[in-house]
C-alpha atoms as a PDB file:
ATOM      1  CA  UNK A   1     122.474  96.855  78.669  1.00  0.00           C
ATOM      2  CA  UNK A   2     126.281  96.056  77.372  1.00  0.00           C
ATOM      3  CA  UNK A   3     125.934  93.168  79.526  1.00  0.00           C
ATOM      4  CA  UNK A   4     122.836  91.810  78.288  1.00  0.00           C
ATOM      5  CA  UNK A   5     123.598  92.440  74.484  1.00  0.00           C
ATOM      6  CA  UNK A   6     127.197  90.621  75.119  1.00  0.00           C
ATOM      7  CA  UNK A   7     125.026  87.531  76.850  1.00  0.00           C
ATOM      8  CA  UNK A   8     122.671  87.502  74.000  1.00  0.00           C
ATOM      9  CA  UNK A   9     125.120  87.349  71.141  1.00  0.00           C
ATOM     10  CA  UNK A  10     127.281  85.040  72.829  1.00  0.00           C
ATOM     11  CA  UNK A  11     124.622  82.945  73.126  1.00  0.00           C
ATOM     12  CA  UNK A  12     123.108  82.994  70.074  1.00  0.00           C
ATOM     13  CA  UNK A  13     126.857  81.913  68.517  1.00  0.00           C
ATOM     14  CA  UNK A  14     126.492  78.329  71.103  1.00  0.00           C
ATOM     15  CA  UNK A  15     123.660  77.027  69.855  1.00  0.00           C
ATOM     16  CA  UNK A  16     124.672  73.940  68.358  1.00  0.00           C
ATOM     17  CA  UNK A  17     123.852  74.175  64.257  1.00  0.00           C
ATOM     18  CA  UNK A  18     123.183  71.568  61.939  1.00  0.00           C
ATOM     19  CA  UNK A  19     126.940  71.778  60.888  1.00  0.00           C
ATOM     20  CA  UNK A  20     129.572  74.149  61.364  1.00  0.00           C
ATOM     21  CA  UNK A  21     128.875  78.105  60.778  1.00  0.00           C
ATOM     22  CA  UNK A  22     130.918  77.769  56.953  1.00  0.00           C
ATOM     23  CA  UNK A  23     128.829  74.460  56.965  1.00  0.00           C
ATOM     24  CA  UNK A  24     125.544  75.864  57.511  1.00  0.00           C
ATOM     25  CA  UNK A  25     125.784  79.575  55.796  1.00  0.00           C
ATOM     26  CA  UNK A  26     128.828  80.330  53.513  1.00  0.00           C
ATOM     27  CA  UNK A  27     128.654  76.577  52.529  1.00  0.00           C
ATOM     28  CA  UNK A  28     125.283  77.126  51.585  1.00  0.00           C
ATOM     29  CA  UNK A  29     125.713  80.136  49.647  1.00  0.00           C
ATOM     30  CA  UNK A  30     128.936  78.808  47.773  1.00  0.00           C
ATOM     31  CA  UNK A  31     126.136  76.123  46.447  1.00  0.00           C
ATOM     32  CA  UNK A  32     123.459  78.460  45.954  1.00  0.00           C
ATOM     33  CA  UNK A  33     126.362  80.673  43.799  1.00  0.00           C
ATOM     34  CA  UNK A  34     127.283  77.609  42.157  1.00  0.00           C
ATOM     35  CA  UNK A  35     123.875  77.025  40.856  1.00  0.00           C
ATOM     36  CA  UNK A  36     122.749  80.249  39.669  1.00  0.00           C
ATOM     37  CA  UNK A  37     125.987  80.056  37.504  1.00  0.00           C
ATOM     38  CA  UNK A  38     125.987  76.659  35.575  1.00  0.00           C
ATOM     39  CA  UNK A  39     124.186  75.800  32.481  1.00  0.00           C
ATOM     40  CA  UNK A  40     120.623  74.590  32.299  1.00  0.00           C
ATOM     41  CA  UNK A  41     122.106  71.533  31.315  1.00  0.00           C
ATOM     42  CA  UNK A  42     124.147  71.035  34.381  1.00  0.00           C
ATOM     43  CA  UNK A  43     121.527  71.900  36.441  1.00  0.00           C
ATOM     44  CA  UNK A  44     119.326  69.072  34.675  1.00  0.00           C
ATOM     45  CA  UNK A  45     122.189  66.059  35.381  1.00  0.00           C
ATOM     46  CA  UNK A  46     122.585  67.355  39.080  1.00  0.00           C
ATOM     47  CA  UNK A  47     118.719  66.997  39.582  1.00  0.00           C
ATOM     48  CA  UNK A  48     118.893  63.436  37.795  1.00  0.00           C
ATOM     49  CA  UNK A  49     121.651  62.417  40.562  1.00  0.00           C
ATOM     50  CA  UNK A  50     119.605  63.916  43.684  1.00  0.00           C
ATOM     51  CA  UNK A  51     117.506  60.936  42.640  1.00  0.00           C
ATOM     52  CA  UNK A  52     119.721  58.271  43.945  1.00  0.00           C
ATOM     53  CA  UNK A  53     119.850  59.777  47.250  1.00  0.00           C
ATOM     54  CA  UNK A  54     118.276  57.014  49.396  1.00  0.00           C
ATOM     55  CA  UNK A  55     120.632  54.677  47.845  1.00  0.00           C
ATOM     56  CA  UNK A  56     123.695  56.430  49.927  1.00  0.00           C
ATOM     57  CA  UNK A  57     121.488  55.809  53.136  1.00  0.00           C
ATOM     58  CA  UNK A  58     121.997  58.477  55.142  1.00  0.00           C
ATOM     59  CA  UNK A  59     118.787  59.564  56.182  1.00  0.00           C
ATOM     60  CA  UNK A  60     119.758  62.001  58.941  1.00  0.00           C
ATOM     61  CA  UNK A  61     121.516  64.145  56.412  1.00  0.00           C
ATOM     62  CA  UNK A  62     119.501  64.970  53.619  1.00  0.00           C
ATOM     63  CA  UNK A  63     121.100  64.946  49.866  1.00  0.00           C
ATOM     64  CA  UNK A  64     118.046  66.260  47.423  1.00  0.00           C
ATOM     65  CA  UNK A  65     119.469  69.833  46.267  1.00  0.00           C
ATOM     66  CA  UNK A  66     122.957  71.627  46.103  1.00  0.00           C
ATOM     67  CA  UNK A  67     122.746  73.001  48.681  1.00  0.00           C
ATOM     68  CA  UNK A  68     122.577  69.925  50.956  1.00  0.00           C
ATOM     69  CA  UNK A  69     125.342  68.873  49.116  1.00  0.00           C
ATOM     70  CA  UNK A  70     127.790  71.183  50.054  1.00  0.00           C
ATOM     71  CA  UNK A  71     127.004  70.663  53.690  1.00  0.00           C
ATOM     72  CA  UNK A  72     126.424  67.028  53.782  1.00  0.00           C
ATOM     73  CA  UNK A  73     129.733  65.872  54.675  1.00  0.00           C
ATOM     74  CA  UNK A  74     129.644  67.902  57.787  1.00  0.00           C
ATOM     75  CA  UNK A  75     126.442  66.324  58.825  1.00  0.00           C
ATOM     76  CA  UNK A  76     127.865  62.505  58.461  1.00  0.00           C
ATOM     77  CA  UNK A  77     131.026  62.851  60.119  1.00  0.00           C
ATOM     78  CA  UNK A  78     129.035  63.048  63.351  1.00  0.00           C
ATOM     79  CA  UNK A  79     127.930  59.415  62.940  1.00  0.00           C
ATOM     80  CA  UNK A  80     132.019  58.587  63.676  1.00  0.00           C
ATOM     81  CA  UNK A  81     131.563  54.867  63.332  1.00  0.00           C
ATOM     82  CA  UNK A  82     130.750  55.400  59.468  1.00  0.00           C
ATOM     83  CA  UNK A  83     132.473  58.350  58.220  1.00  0.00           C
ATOM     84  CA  UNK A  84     134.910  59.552  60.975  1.00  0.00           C
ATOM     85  CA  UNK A  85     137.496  58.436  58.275  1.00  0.00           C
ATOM     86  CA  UNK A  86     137.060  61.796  55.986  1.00  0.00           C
ATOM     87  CA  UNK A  87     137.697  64.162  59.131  1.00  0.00           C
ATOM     88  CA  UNK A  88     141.098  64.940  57.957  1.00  0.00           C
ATOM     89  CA  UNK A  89     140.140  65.518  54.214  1.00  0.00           C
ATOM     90  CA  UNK A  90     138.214  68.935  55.130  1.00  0.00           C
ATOM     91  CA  UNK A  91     141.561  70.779  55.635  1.00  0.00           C
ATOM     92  CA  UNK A  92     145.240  70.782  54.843  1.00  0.00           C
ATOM     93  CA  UNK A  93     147.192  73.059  57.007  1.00  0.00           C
ATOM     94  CA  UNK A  94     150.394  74.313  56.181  1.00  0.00           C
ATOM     95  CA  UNK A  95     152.237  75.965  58.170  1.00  0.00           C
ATOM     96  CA  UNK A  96     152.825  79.867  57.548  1.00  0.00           C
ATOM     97  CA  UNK A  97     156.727  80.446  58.554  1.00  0.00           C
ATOM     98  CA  UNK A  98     157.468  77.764  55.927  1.00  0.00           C
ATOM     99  CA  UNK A  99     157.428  77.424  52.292  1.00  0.00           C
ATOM    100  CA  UNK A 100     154.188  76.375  50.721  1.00  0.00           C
ATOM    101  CA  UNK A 101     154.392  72.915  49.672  1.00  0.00           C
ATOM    102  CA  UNK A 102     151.035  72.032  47.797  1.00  0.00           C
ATOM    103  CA  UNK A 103     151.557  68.098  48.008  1.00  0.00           C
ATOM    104  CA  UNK A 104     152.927  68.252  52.139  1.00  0.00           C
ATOM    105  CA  UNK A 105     150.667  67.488  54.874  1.00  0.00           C
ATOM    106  CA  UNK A 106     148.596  65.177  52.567  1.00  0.00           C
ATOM    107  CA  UNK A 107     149.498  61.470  53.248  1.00  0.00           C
ATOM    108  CA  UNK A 108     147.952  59.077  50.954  1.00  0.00           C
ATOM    109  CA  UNK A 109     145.911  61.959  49.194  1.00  0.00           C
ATOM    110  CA  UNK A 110     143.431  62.329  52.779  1.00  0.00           C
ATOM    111  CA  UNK A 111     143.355  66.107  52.318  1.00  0.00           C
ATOM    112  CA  UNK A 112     141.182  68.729  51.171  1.00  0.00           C
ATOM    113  CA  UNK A 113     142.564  69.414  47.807  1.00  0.00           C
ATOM    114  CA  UNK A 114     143.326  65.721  47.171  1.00  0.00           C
ATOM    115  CA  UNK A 115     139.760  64.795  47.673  1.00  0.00           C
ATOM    116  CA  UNK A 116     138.494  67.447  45.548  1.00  0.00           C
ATOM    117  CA  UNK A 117     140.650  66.269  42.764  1.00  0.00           C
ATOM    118  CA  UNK A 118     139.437  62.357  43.489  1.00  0.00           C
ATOM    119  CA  UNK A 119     135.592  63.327  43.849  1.00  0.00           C
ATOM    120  CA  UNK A 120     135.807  65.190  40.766  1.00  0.00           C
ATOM    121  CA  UNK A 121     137.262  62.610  38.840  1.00  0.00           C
ATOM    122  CA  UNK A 122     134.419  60.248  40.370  1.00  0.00           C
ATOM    123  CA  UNK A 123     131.888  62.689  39.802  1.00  0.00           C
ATOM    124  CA  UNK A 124     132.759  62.987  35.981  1.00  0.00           C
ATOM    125  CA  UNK A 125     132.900  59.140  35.338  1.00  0.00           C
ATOM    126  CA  UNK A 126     129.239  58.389  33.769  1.00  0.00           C
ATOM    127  CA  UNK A 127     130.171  54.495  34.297  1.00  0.00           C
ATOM    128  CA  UNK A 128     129.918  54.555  37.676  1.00  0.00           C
ATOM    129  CA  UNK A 129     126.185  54.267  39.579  1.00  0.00           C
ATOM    130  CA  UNK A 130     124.429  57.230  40.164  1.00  0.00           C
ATOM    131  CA  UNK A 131     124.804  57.625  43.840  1.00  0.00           C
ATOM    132  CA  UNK A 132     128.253  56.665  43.975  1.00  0.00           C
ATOM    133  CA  UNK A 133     128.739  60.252  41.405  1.00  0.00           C
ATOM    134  CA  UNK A 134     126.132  62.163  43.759  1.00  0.00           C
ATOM    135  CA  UNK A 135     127.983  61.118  46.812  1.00  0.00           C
ATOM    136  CA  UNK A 136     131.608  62.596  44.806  1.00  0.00           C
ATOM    137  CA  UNK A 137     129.438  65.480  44.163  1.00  0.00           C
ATOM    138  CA  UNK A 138     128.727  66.357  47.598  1.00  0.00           C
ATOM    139  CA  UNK A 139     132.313  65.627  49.108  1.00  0.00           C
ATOM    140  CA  UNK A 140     133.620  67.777  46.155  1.00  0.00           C
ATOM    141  CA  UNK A 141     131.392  70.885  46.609  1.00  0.00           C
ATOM    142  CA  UNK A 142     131.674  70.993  50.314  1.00  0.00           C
ATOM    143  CA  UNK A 143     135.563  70.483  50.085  1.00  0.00           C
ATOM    144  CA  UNK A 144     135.949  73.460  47.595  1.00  0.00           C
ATOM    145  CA  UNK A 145     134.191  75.917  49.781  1.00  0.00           C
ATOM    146  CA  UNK A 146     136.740  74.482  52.423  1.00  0.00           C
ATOM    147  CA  UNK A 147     139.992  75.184  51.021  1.00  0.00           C
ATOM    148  CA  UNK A 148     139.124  78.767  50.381  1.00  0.00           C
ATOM    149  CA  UNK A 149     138.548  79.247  54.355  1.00  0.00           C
ATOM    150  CA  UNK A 150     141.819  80.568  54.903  1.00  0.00           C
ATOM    151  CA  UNK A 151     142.446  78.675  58.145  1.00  0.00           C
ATOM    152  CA  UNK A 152     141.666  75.330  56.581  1.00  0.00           C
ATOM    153  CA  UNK A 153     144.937  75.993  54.970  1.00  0.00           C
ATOM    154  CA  UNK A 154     147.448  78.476  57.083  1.00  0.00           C
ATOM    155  CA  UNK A 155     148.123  77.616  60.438  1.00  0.00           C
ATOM    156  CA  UNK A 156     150.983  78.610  63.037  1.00  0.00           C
ATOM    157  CA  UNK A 157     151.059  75.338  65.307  1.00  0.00           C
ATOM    158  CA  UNK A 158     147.666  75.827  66.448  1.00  0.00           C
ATOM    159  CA  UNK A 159     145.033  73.547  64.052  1.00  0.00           C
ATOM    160  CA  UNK A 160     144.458  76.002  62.309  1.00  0.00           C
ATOM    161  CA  UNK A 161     143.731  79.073  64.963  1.00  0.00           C
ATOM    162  CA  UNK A 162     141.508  76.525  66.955  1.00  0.00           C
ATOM    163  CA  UNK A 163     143.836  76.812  69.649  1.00  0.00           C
ATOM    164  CA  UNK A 164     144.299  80.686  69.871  1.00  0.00           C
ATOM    165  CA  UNK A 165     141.451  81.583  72.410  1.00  0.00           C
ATOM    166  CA  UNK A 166     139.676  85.060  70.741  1.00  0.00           C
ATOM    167  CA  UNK A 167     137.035  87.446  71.042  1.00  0.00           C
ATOM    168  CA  UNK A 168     134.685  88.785  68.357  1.00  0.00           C
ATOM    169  CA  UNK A 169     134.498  92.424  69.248  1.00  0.00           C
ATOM    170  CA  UNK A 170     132.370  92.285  71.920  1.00  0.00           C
ATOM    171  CA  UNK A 171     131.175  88.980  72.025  1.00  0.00           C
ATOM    172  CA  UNK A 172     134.221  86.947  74.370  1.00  0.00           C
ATOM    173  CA  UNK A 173     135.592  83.325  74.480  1.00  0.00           C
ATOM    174  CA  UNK A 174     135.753  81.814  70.680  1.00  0.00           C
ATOM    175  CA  UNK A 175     138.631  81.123  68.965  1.00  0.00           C
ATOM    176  CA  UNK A 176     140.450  82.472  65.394  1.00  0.00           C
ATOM    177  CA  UNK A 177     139.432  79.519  63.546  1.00  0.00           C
ATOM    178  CA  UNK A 178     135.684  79.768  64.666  1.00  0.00           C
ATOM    179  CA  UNK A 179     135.622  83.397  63.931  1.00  0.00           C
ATOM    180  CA  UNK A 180     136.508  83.296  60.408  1.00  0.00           C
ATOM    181  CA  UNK A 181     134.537  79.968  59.984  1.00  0.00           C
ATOM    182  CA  UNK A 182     130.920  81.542  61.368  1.00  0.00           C
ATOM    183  CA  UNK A 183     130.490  85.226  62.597  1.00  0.00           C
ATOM    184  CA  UNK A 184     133.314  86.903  59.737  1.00  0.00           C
ATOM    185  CA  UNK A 185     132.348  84.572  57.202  1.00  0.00           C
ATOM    186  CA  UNK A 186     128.417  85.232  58.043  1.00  0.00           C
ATOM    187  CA  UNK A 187     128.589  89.075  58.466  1.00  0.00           C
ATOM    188  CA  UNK A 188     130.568  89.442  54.659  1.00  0.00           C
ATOM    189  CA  UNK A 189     127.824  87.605  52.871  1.00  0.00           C
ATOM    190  CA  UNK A 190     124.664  89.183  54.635  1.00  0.00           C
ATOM    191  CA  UNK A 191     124.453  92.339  52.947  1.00  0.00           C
ATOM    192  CA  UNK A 192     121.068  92.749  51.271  1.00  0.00           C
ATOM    193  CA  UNK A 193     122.372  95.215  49.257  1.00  0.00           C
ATOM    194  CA  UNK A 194     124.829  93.576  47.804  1.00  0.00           C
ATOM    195  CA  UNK A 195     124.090  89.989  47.391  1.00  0.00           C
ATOM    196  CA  UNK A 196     126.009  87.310  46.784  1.00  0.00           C
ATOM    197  CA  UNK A 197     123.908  85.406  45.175  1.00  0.00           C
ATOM    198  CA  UNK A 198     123.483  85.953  41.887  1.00  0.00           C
ATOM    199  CA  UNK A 199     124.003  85.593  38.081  1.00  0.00           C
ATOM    200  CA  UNK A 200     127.537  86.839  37.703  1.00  0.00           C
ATOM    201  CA  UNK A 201     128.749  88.685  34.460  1.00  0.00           C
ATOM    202  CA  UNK A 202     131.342  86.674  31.830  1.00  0.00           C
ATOM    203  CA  UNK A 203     134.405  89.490  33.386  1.00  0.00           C
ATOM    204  CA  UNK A 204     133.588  88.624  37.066  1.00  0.00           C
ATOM    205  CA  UNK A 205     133.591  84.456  36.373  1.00  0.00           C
ATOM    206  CA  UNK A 206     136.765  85.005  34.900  1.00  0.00           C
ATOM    207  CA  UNK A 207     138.255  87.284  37.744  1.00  0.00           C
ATOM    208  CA  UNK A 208     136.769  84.999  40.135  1.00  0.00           C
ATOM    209  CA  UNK A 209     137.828  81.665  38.888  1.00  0.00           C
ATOM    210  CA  UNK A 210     140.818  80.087  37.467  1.00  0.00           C
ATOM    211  CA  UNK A 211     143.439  77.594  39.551  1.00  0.00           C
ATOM    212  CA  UNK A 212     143.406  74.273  40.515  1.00  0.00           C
ATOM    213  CA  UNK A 213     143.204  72.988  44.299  1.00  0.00           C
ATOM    214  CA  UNK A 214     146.487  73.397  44.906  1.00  0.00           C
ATOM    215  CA  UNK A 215     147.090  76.959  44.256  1.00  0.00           C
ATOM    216  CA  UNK A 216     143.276  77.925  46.214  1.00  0.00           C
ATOM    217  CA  UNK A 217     145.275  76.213  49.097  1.00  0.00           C
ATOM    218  CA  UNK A 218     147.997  78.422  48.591  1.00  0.00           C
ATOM    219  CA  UNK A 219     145.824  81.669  48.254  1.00  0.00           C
ATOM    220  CA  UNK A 220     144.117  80.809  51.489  1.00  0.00           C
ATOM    221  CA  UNK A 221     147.760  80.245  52.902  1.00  0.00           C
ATOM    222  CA  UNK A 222     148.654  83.781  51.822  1.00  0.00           C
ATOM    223  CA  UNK A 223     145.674  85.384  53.467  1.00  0.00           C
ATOM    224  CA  UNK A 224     146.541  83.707  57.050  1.00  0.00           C
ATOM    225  CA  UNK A 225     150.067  84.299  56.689  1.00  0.00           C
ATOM    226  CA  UNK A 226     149.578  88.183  55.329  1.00  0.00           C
ATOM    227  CA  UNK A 227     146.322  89.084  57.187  1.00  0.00           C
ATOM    228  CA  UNK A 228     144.572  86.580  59.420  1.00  0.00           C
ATOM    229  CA  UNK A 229     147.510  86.116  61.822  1.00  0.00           C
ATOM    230  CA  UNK A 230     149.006  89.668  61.476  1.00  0.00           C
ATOM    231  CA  UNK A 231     145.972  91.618  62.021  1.00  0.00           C
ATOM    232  CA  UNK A 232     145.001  89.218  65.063  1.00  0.00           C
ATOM    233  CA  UNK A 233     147.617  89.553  66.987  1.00  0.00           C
ATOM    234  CA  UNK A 234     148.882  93.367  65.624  1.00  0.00           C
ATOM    235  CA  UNK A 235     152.242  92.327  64.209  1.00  0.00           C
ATOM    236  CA  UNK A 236     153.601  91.936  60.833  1.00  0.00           C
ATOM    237  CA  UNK A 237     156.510  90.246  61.870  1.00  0.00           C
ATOM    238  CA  UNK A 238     154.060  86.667  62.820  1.00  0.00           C
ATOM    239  CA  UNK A 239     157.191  84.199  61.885  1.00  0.00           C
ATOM    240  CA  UNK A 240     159.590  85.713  64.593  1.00  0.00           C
ATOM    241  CA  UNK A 241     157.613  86.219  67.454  1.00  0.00           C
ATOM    242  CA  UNK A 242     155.692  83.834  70.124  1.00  0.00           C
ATOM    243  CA  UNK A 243     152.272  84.993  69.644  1.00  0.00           C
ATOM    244  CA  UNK A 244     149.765  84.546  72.926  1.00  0.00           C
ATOM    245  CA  UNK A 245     147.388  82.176  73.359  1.00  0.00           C
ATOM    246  CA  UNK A 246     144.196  84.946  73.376  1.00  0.00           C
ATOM    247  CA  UNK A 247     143.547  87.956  71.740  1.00  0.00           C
ATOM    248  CA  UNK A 248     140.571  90.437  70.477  1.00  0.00           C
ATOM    249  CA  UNK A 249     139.644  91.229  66.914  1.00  0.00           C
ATOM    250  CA  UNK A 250     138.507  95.088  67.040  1.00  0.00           C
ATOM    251  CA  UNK A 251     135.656  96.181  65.093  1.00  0.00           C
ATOM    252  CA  UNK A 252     138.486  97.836  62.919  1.00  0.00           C
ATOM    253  CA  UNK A 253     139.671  94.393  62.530  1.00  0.00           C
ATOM    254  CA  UNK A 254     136.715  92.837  61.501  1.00  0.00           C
ATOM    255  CA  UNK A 255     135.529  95.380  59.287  1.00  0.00           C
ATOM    256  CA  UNK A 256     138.661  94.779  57.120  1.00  0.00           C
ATOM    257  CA  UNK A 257     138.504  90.872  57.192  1.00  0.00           C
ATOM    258  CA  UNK A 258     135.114  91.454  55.753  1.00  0.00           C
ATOM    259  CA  UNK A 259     135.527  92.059  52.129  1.00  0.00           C
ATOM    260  CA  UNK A 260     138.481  89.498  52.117  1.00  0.00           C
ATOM    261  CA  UNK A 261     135.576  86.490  53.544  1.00  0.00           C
ATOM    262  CA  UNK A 262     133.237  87.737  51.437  1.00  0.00           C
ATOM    263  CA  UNK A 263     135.623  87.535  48.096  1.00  0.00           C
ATOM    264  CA  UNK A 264     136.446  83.683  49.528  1.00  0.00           C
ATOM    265  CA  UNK A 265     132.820  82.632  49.449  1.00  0.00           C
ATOM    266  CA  UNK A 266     132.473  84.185  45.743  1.00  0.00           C
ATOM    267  CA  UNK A 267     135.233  82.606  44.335  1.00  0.00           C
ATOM    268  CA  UNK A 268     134.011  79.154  46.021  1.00  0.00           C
ATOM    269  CA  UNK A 269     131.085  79.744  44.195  1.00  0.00           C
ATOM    270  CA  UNK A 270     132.172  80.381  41.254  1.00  0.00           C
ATOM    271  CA  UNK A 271     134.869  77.793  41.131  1.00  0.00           C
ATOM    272  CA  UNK A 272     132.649  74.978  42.247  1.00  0.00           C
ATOM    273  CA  UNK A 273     130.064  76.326  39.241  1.00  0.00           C
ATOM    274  CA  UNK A 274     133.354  75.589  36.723  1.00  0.00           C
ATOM    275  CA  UNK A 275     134.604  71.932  38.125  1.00  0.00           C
ATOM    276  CA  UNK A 276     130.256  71.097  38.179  1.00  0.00           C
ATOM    277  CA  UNK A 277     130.492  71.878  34.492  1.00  0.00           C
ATOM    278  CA  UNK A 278     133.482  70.121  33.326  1.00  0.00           C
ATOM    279  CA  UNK A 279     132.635  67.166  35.148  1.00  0.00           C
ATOM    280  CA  UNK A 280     129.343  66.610  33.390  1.00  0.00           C
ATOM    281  CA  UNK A 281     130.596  68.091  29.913  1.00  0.00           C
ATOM    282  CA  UNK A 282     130.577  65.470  27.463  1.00  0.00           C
ATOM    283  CA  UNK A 283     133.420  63.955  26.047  1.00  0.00           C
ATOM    284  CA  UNK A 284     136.923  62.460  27.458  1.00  0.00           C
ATOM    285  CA  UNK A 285     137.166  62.513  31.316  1.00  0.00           C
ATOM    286  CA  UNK A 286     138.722  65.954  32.424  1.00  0.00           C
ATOM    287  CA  UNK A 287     142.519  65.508  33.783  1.00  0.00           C
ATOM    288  CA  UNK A 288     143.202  65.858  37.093  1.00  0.00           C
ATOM    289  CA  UNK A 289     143.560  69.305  38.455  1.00  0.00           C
ATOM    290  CA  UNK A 290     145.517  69.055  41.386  1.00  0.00           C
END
């Protein structure tokens, strides 16, 4: 019977998706967070955009709600020959022995937090075509779920964890980076009883938001350095030792990365709600906030 539930779940975490697992799910909910927090008003500008979708031409990847938004530049980076270019702005690793340096690793602003800076400047330009803003609009909502992964940020010589073999408790043969971007990420937001979703107070927007790209790089940064890496591979000391190439995360394990993943994908939420409503406020354009 062990065997059997092992095969299925294993399994059921190789079928291909539409996107990757933060693409598909925590993505998705970072959008659907977003949008049960902005103004009417907001809401109303978005839906004018959506209109212009066919004009972008990518038919395969659909572009009518927020929520295909903030996984639609996962789905056109498969077509290479057209958009392999923004592969490296989904991440910008940094590594976790060092000093954080927001502007290293970013050359000619073709990083995560560069782009969201650049699409959100786009975005909140009214002079420029409508589906030249809605395509900004998806690149910027997608990349600021991204940087609060924590291992689209921190990173110990191995993209990332993509090249640290792990398993997920039971389930055997993924790696750190795929565990905290699908099964962690998917297991903290999943609890019906306390949803994610949602109309958040005035006290929780404000505990939940606040920064600028540059320092939600930095908290994700923190996490891998203080508690992705650490707890992976049982040592605190991560910067002075060689760690393997495999390891396990316990059930212990995962049961404390859980509230961490889950606070991530709120504060995604809640942040891309903010930098949706000062891009359409009216008025001057908003400064940059690297």
């Amino acid at each position: 019977m062990r065997n059997l539930v092992v095969i299925l779940c294993a399994f059921a975490l190789l079928v291909p998706a539409p996107a990757s697992a933060w693409g598909f799910f925590a993505h998705r909910k970072t959008a659907e967070i977003a949008e049960a927090n902005v103004s009417p008003e907001t809401r109303a500008k978005i839906a004018r955009l959506m209109r212009s979708e066919a004009l972008i031409g990518t038919p395969d990847c659909d572009l009518s709600t927020i929520e295909d938004a903030s996984v639609w530049p996962d789905c056109v980076r498969r077509t290479f020959w057209r958009w392999g270019y923004t592969a490296a702005w989904h991440y910008r690793t940094a590594p976790i022995c060092e000093a954080y340096n927001a502007r290293a690793n970013c050359p000619g602003g073709n990083c995560v937090t560069a782009q969201i800076t650049r699409n959100h400047r786009i975005l909140a330009d009214e002079s420029l075509p409508d589906h030249v803003r809605l395509q900004a609009l998806a690149f910027m909502v997608h990349f600021a779920g991204d940087v609060h992964m924590p291992l689209h940020s921190g990173d110990k010589g191995d993209r990332g964890g993509n090249d640290r073999e792990a398993d997920y408790g039971i389930v055997p043969g993924l790696n750190l980076h795929w565990i905290w971007d699908g099964p962690l990420a998917e297991r903290a937001i999943s609890d019906p009883a306390d949803p994610v979703v949602r109309r958040y107070s005035a006290q929780e927007r404000a505990e939940l938001a606040g920064g600028n790209p540059g320092e939600w790089g930095r908290e994700s940064w923190a996490i891998s350095r203080e508690f992705v890496y650490p707890t992976a591979f049982d040592t605190e000391d991560v910067c002075s030792t060689e760690l393997p190439g495999e390891t396990a995360l316990t059930q212990e394990d995962i049961v404390r990365g859980v509230p961490i993943a889950k606070r991530r994908v709120q504060q995604a939420g809640i942040r891309i709600a903010h930098l949706l409503e000062t891009a359409f406020a009216p008025g001057p354009l908003p400064e940059p906030a690297r």
